[in-house]
N, C-alpha and C. Protein backbone atom coordinates (compact mmCIF):
# COMPACT_ATOMS: atom_id res chain seq x y z
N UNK A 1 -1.18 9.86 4.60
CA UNK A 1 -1.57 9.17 5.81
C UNK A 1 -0.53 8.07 6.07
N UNK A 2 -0.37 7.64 7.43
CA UNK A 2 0.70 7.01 7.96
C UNK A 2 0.24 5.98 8.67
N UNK A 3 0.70 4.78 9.05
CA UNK A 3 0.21 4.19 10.17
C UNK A 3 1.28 3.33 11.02
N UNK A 4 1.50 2.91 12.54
CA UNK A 4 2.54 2.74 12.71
C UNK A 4 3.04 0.51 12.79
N UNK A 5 2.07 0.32 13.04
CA UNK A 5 2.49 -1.28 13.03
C UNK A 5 0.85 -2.13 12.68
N UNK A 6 1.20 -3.12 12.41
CA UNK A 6 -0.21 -3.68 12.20
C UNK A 6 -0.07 -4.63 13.65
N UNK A 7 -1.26 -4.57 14.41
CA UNK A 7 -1.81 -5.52 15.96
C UNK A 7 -1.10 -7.13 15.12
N UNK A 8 0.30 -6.99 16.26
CA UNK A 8 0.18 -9.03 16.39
C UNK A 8 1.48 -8.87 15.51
N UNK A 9 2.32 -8.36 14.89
CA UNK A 9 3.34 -7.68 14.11
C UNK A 9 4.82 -7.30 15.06
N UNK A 10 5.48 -8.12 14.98
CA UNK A 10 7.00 -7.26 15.64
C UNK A 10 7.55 -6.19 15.01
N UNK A 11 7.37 -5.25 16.19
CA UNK A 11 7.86 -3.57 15.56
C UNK A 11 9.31 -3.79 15.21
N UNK A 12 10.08 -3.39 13.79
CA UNK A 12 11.14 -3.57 13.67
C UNK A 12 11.81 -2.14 13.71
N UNK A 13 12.32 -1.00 14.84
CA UNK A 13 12.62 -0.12 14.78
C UNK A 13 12.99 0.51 13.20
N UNK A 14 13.11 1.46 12.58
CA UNK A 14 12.98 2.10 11.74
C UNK A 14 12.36 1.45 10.35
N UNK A 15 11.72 0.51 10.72
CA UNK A 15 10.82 0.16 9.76
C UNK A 15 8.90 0.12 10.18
N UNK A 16 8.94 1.13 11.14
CA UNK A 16 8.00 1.01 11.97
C UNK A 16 7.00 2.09 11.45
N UNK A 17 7.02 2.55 9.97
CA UNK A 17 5.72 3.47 9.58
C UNK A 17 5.70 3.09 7.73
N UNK A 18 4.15 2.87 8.09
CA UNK A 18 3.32 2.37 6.37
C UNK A 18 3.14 3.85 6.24
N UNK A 19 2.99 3.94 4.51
CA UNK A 19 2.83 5.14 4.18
C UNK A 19 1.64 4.43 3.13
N UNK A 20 0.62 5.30 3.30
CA UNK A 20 -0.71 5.05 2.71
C UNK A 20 -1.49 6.21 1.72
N UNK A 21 -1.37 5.40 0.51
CA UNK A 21 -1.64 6.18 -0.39
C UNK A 21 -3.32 5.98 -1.10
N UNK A 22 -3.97 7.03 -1.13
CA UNK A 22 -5.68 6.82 -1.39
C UNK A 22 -5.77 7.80 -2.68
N UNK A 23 -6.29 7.12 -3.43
CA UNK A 23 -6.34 7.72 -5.04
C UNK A 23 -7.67 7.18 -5.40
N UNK A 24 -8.51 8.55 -6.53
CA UNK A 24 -9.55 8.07 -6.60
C UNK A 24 -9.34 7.57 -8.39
N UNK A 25 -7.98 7.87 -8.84
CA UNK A 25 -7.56 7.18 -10.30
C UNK A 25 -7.12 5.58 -10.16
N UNK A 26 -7.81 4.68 -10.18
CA UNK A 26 -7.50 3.67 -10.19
C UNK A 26 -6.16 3.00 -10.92
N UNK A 27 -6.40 3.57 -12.21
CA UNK A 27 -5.25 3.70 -13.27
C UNK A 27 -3.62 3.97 -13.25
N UNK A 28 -3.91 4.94 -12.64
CA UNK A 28 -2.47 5.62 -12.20
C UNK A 28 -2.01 4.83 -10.79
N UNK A 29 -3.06 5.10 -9.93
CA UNK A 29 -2.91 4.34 -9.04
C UNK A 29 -2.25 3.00 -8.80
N UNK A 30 -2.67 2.16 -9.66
CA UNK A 30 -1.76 0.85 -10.37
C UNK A 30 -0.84 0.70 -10.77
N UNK A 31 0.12 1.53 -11.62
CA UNK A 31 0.93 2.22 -12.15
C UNK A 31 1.93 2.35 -11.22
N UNK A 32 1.89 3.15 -10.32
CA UNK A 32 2.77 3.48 -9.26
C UNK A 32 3.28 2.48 -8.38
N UNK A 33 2.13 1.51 -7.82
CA UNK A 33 1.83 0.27 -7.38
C UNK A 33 3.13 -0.52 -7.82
N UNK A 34 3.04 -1.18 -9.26
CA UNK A 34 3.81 -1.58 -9.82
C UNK A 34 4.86 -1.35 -10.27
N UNK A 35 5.14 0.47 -10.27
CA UNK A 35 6.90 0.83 -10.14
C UNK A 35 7.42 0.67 -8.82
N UNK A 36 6.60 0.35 -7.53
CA UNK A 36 7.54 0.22 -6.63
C UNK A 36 7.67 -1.23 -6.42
N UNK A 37 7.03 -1.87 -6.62
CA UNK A 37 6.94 -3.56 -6.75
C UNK A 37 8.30 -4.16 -7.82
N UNK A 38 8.38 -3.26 -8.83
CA UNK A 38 9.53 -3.57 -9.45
C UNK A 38 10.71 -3.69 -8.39
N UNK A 39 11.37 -2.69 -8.48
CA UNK A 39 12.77 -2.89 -7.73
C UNK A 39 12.47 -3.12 -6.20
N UNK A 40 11.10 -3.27 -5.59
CA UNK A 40 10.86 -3.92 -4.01
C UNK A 40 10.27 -5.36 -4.28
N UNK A 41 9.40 -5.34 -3.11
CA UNK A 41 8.60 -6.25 -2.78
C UNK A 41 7.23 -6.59 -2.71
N UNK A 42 6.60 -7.31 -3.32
CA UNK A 42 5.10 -7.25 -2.79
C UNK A 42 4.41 -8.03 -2.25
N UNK A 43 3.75 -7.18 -1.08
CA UNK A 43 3.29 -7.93 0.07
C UNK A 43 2.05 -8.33 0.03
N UNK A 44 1.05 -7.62 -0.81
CA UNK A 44 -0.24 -8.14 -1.22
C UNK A 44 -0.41 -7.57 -2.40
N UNK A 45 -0.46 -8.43 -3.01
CA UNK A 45 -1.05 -8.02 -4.80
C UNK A 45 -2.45 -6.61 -4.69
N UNK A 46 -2.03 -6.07 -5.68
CA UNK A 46 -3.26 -5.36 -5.55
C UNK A 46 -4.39 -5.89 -6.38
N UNK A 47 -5.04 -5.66 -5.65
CA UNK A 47 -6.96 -6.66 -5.62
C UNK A 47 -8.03 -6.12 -5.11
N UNK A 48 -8.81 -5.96 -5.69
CA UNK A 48 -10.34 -5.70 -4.76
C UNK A 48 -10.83 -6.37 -3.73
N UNK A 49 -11.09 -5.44 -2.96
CA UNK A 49 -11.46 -6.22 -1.27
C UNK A 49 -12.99 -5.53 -1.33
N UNK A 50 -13.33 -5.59 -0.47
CA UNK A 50 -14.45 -5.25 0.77
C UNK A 50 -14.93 -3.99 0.67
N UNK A 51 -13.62 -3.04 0.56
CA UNK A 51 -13.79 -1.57 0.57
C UNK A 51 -13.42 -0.71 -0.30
N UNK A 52 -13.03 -1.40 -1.53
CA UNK A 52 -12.07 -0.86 -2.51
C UNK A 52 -11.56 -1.93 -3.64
N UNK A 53 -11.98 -0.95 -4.60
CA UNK A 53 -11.83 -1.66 -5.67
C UNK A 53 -10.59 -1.94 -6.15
N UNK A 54 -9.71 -1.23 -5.20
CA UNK A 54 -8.10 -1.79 -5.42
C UNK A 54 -7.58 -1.55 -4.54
N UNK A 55 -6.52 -2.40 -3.65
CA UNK A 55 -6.17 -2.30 -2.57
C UNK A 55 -4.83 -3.14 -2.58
N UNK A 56 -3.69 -2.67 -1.79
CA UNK A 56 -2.79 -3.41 -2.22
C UNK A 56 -1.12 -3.12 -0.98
N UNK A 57 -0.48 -4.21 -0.43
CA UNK A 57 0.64 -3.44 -0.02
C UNK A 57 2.12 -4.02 -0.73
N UNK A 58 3.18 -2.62 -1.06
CA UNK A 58 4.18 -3.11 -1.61
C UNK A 58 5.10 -2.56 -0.84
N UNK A 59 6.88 -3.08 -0.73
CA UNK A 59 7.73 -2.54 -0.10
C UNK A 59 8.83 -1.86 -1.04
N UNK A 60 9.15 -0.34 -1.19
CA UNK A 60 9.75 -0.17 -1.76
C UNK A 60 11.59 -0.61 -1.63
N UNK A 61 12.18 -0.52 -2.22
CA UNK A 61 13.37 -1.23 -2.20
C UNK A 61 14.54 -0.87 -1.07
N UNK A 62 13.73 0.32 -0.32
CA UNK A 62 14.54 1.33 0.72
C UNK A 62 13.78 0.67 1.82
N UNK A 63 12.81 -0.72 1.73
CA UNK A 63 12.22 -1.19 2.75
C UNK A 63 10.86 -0.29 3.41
N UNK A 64 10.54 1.30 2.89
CA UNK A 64 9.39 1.69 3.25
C UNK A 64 7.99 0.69 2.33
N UNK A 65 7.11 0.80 3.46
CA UNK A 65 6.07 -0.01 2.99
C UNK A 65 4.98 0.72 2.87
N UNK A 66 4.79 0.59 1.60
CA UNK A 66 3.49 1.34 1.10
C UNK A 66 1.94 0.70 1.08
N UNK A 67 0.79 1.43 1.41
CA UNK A 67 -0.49 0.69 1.63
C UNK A 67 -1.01 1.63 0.54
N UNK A 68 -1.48 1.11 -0.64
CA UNK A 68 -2.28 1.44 -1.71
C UNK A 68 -3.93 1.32 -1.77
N UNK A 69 -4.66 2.41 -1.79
CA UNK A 69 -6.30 2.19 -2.09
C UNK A 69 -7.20 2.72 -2.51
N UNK A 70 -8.07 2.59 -3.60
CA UNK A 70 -8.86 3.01 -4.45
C UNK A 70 -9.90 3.47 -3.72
N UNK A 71 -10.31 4.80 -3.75
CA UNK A 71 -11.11 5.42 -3.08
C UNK A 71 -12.17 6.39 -4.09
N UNK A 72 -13.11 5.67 -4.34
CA UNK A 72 -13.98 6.69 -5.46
C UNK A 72 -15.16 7.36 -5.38
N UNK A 73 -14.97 7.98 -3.64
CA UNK A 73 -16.18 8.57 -3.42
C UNK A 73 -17.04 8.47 -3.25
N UNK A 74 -17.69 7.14 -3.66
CA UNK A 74 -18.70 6.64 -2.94
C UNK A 74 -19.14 5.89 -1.89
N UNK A 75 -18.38 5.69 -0.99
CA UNK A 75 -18.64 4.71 -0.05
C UNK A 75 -19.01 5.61 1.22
C-alpha cells in the first residue's frame, strides 16, 4: 500500500509516495524498521498508538519513506 502526501505537507516532486508496510509479526516487523533507520532517517520512532501496537515512519537512505504498522487482526 502507497499513499501520496500527508494534508498541509509540501509535495516535493519525486518524493511524493509513502510506502506502507502492515505486518501482523511485530518482531520482524521492528527489525526491518530499524535496518532502514540505520543508514536513513527516522521520522517517528516506532510506538504504540491508538490503532496499533506498533506504528512507526522511517526514511530510507534513497529518501523513500516508509509507514510501518502492526496489524494483528483484531481490530
Amino acid at each position: 500500500m502507497f499513499s501520496d502526501a500527508t494534508p498541509g505537507v509540501p509535495v516535493e516532486i519525486g518524493k511524493n509516495i509513502n510506502v506502507a508496510v502492515v505486518s501482523d509479526d511485530l518482531k520482524k516487523m521492528t527489525a526491518e524498521f530499524n535496518r532502514l533507520g540505520q543508514d536513513g532517517k527516522i521520522q517517528m520512532e516506532l510506538q504504540e498508538t491508538f490503532w496499533s501496537l506498533g506504528y512507526g515512519i522511517a526514511e530510507d537512505k534513497y529518501g523513500v519513506v516508509w509507514m510501518f504498522s502492526h496489524d494483528d487482526g483484531r481490530q
